[in-house]
Protein backbone atom coordinates (compact mmCIF):
# COMPACT_ATOMS: atom_id res chain seq x y z
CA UNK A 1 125.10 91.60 114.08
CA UNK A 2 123.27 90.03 116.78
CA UNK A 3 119.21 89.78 117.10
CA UNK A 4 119.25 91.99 119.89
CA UNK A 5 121.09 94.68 118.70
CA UNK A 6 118.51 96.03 116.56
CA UNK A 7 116.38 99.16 117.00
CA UNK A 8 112.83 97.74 117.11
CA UNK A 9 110.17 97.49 115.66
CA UNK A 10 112.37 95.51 113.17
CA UNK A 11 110.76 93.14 110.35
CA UNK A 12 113.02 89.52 110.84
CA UNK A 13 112.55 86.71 108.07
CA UNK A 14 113.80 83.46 109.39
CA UNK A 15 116.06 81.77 106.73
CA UNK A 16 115.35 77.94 107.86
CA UNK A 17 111.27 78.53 107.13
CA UNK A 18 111.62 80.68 103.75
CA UNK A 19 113.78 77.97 102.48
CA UNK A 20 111.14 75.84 103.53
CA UNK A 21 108.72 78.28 101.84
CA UNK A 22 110.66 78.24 98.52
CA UNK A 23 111.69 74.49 98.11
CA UNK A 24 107.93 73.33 98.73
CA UNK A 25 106.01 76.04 96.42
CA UNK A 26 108.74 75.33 93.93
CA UNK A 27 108.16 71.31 94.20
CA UNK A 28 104.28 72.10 93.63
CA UNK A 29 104.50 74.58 91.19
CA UNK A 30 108.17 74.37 89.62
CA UNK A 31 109.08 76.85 86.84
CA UNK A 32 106.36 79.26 85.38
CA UNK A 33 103.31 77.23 86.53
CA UNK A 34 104.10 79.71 89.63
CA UNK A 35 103.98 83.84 88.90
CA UNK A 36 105.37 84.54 92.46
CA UNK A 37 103.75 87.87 93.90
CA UNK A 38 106.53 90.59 94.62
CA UNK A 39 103.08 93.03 96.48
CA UNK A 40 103.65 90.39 99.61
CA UNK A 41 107.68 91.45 100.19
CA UNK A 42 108.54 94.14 98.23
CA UNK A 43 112.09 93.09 97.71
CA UNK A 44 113.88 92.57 95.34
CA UNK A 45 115.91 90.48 96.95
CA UNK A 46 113.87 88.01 97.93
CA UNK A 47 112.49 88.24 94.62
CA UNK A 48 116.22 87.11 93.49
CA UNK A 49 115.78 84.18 95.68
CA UNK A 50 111.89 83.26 94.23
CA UNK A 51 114.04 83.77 90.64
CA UNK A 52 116.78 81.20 91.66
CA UNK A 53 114.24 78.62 92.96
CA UNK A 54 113.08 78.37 89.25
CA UNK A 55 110.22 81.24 88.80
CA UNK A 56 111.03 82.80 85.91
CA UNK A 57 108.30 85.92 85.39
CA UNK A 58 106.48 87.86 88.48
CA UNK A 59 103.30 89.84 89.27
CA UNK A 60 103.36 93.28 90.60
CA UNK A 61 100.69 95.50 91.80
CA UNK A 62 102.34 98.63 90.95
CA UNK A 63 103.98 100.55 88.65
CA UNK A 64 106.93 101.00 90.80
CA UNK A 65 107.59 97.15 91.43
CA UNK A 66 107.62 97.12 87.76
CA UNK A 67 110.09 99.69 87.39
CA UNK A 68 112.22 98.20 90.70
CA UNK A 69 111.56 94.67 89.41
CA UNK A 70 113.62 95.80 85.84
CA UNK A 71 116.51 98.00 87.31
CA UNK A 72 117.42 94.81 89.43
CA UNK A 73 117.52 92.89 86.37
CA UNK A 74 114.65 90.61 86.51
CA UNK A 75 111.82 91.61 83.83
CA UNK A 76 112.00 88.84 82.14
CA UNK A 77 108.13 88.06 82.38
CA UNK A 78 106.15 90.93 84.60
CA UNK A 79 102.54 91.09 84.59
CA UNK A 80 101.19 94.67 86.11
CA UNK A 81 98.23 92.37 87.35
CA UNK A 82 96.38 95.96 88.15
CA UNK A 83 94.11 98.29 86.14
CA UNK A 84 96.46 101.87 85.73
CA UNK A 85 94.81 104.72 83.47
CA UNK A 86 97.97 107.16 84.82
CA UNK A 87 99.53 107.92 80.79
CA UNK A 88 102.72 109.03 82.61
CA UNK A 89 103.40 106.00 84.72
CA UNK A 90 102.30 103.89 81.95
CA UNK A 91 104.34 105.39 79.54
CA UNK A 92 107.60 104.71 81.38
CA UNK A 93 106.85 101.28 81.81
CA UNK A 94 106.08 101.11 77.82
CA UNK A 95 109.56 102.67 77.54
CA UNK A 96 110.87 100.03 80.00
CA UNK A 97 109.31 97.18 77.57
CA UNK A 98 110.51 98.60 74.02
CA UNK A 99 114.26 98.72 75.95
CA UNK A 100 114.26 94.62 75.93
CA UNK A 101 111.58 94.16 79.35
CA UNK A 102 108.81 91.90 78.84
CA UNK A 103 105.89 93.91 80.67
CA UNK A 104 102.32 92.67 80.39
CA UNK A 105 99.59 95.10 81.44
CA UNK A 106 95.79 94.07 82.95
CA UNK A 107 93.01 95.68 81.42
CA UNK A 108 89.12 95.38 81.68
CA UNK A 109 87.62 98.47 80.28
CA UNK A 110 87.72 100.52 77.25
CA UNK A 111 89.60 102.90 78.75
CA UNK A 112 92.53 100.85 80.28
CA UNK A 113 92.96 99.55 76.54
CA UNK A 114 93.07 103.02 75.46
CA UNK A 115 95.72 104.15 78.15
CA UNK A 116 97.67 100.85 77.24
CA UNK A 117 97.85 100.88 74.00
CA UNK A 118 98.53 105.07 74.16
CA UNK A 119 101.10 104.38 76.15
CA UNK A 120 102.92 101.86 73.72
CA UNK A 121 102.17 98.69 76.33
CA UNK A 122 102.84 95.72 73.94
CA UNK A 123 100.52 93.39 75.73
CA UNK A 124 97.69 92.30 77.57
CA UNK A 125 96.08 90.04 80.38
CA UNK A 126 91.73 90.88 79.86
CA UNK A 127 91.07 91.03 83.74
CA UNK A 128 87.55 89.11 84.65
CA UNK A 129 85.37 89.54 87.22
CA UNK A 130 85.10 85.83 89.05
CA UNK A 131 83.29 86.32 91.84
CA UNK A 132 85.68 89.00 94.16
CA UNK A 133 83.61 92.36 93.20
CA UNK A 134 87.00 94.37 92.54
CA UNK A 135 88.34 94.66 89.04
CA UNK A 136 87.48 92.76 86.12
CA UNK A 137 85.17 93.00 83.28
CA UNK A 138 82.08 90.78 83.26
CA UNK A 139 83.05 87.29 81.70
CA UNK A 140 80.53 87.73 78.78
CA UNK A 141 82.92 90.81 78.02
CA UNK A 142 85.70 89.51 77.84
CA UNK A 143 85.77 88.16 73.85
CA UNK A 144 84.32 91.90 72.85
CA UNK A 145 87.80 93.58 74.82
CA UNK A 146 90.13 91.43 73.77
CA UNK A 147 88.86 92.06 69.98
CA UNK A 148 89.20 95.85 71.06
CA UNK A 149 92.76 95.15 72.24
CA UNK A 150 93.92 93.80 69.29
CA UNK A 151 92.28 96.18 67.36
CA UNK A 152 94.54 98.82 68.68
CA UNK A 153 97.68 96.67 68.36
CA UNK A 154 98.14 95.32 71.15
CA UNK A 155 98.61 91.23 71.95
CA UNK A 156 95.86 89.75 74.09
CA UNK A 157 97.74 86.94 75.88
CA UNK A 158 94.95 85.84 77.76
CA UNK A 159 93.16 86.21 80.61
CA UNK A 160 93.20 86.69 84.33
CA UNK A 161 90.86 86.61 87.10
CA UNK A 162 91.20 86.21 91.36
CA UNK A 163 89.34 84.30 93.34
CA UNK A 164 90.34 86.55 96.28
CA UNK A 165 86.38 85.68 98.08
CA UNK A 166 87.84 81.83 98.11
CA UNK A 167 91.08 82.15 98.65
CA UNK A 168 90.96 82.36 102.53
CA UNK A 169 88.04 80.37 103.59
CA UNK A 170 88.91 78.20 106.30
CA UNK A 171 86.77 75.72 105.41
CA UNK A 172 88.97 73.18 102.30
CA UNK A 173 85.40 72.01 100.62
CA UNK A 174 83.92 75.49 100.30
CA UNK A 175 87.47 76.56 99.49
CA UNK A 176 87.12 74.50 96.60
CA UNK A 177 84.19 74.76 95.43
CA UNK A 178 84.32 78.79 95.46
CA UNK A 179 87.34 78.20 93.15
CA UNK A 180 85.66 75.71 91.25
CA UNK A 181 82.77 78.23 90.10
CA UNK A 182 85.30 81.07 89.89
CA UNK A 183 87.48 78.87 87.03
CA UNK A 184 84.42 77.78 85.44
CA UNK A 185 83.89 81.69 84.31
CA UNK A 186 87.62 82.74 83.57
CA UNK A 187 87.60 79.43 81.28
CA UNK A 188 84.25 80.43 79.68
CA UNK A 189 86.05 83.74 79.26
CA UNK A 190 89.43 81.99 77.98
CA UNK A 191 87.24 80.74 75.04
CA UNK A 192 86.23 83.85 73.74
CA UNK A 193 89.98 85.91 74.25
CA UNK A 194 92.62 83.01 72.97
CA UNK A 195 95.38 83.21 74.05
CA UNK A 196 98.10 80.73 75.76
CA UNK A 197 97.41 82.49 79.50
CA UNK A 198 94.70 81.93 82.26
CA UNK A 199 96.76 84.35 85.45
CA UNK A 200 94.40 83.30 88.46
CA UNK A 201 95.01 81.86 91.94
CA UNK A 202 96.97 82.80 95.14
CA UNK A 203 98.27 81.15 98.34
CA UNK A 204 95.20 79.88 99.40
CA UNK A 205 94.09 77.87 96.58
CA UNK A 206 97.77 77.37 94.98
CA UNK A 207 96.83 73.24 95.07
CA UNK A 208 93.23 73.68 94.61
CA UNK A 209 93.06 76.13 91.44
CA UNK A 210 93.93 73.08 88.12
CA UNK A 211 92.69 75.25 85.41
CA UNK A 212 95.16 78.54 85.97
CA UNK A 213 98.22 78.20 83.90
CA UNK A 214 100.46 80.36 86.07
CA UNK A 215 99.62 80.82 90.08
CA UNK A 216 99.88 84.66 92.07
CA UNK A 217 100.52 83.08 95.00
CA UNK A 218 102.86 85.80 97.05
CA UNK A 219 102.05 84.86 100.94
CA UNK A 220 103.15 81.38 100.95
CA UNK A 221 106.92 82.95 100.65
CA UNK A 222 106.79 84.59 104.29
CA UNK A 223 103.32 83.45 105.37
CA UNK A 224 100.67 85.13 108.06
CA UNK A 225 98.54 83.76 111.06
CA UNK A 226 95.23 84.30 108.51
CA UNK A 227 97.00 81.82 105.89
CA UNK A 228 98.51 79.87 108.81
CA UNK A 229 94.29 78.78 109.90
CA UNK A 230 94.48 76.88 106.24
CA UNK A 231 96.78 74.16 107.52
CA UNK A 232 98.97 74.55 104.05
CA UNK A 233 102.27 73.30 104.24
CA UNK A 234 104.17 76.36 104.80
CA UNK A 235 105.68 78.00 107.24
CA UNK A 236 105.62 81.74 109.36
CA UNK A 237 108.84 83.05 107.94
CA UNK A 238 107.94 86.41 108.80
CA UNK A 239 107.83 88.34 112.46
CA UNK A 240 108.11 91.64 114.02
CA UNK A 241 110.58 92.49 116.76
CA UNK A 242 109.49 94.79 119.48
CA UNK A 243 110.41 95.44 122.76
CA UNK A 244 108.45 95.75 126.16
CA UNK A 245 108.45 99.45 127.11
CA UNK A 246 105.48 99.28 130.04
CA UNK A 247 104.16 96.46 132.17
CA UNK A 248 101.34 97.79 134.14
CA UNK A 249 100.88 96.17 137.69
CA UNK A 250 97.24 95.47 136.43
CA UNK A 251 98.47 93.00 134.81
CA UNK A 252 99.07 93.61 131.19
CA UNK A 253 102.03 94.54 129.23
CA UNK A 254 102.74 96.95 126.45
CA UNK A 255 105.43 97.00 123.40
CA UNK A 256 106.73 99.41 120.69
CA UNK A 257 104.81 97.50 117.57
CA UNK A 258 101.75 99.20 116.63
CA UNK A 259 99.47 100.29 113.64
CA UNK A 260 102.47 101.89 111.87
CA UNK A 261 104.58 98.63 111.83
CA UNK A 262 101.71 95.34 111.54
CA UNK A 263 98.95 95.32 109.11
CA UNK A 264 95.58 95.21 111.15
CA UNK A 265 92.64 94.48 107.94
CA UNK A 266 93.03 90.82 108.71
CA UNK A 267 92.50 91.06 112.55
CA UNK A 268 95.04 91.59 115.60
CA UNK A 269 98.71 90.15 115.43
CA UNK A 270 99.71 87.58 117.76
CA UNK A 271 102.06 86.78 120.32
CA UNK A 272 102.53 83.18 121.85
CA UNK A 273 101.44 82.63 124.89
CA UNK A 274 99.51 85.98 125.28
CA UNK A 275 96.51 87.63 124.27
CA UNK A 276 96.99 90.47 122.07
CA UNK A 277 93.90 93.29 123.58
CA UNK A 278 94.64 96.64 120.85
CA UNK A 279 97.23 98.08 118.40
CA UNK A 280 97.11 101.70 118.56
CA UNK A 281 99.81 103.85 116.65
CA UNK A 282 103.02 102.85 118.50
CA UNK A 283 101.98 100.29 120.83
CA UNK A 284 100.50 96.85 120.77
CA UNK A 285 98.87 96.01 124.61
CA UNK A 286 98.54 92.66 125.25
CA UNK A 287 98.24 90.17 128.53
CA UNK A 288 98.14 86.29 129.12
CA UNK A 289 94.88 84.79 128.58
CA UNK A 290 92.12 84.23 131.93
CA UNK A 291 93.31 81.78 133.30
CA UNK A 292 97.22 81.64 132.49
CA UNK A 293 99.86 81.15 134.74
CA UNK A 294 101.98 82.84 132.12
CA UNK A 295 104.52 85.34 133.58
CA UNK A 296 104.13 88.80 131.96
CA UNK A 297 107.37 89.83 130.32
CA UNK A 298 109.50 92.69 131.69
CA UNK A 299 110.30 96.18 130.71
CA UNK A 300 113.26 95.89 128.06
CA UNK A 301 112.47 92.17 127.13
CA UNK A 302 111.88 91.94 123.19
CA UNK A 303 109.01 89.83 121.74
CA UNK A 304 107.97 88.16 118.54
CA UNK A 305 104.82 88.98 117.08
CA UNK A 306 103.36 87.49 114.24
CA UNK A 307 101.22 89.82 111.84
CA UNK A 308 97.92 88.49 110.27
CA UNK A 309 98.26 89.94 106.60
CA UNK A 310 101.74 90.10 105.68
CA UNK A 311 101.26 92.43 102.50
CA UNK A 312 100.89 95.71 104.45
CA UNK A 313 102.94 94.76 106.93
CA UNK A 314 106.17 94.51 105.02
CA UNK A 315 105.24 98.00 103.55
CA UNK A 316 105.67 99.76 106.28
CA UNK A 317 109.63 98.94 106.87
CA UNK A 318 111.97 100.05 104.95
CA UNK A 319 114.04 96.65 105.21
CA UNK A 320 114.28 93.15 106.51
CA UNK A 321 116.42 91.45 107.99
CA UNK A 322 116.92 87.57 107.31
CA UNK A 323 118.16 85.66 110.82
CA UNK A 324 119.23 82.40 111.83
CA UNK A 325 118.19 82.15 115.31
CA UNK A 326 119.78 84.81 117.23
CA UNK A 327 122.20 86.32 114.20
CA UNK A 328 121.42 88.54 111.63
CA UNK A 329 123.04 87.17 108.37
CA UNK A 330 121.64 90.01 105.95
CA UNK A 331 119.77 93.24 105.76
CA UNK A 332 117.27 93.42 102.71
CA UNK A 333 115.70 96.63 101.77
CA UNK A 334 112.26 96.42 101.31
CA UNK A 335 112.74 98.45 98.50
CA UNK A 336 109.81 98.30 96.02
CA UNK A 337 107.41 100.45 98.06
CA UNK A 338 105.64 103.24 97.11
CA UNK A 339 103.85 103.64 93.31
């Protein structure tokens, strides 16, 4: 199949820049010094490829990337990085590890221990609070949980915390300084829990963050224009196809790629040479910049557009499609979504 023969909006993964992607993560961070992220694709078959590159265990986000994550034959090492107090969803991932899975659940309350360890989960990540206010106990907690943990039979492996306020910041000395002060309290944490784990990082500080044993990192794989303003040393894999259905005569032009097919919390997508004005449900409008001699395309003309978070953007296809310039070589399904 050819490029152009696709109904659009379609979600198209270059092959030449995830290689790219994979080979230089994998150089940085070979084996499991890297936990690759399956929330950023949501396929398992690009999870295959992160697998064959040398990363041997994965975080999810959800209970059903868990589940997909197994049935597709890779739960060797899969840490639920994600507080879950739902008994039934819990339970079948407890089922999942007694059946030969190795599924590690994060916890930060007495009541996520409780739902764990109800639930038969053999082990446990204490999540910490470093700095993001999200999940995460308070570090000076952390020793008291894990002796709660173990208490009801479950194995504390260690801990984990995200230092999701640092992990964007444009600027590389604040960047690392944020992460600095974020490691100093997961370590002072680490002291009190044991344990041969510290889970931290992401994309952003992947190079920076020296005191995590494993790495999330999950965007570096496919990448996004917010990442991209870091300078790191990977490439935008990822971009949306969409045609031109409208070109006004005052002077701006409209295609079929909207709210329901680009993430929008990290800011507008972009397309080169233009600026991109709104995304509203079907359409993104967009025109070239005062000033430009740029031609405006024409009705039927298709367009790349590159998303600024790539997480919810890949959740709202149903698949991918990897392509070598103008030539689809496979289909993917994206097929971890939902919970």
């Amino acid at each position: 199949m050819e490029v152009f023969q696709l109904v659009t909006p379609a979600l198209l993964v270059d092959v030449g820049a995830l290689d790219h992607n994979l080979a230089t993560m994998a150089a940085a961070l070979p084996g499991s010094r890297l936990r690759p992220h399956v929330k950023a694709h949501k396929s398992t078959a690009l999870a295959r490829r992160q697998a064959e590159a040398g990363h041997p265990g994965f975080t999810c986000a959800t209970p059903r990337e868990v589940r997909g994550m197994v049935e597709a034959g890779l739960g060797d090492d899969l840490l639920l990085a994600n507080e879950v107090v739902d008994l039934e969803l819990l339970s079948h991932l407890g089922t999942l590890a007694r059946s030969g899975a190795r599924i590690t659940v994060a916890v930060d309350s007495e009541e996520t221990i409780a739902a764990a360890a109800e639930a038969r989960i053999p082990e446990v990540l204490i999540d910490v609070n470093v700095g993001l206010p999200r999940c995460g106990c308070a570090p000076e907690a952390a020793g008291r949980l894990a002796e709660t943990a173990r208490r009801r039979g479950l194995a504390v492996r260690g801990v984990m915390g995200y230092e999701g306020h640092a992990v964007g910041l444009e600027d590389r000395g604040t960047r690392t300084e944020t992460v600095e002060a974020s490691m100093e309290l997961l370590s002072a944490a680490h002291r009190e829990v044991g344990g041969e784990v510290v889970s931290a990082g992401g994309t952003g500080s992947y190079d920076i963050n020296t005191v995590a044993t494993e790495i999330q990192a999950g965007s570096y794989v496919l990448m996004d224009t917010a990442y991209a303003k870091l300078a790191l040393p990977f490439r935008n894999a990822l971009s949306i196809l969409a045609t031109v259905v409208s070109v006004s005569a005052g002077g701006w032009a409209v295609a079929d790629a909207g709210l329901k097919a680009l993430g929008m919390d990290h800011g507008n997508p972009s397309i080169e040479g233009m600026e991109v004005w709104y995304c509203s449900d079907e359409h993104v409008c967009f025109a070239p910049p005062a000033g430009s001699e740029e031609p405006l395309p024409r009705v039927g003309d298709r367009i790349s557009i590159l998303p600024a978070h790539i997480d919810p953007t890949v959740a709202y296809h149903e698949k991918m499609h990897l392509v070598s310039g103008d030539t689809v070589l496979e289909t993917w399904p994206v097929d971890l979504r939902g919970w």
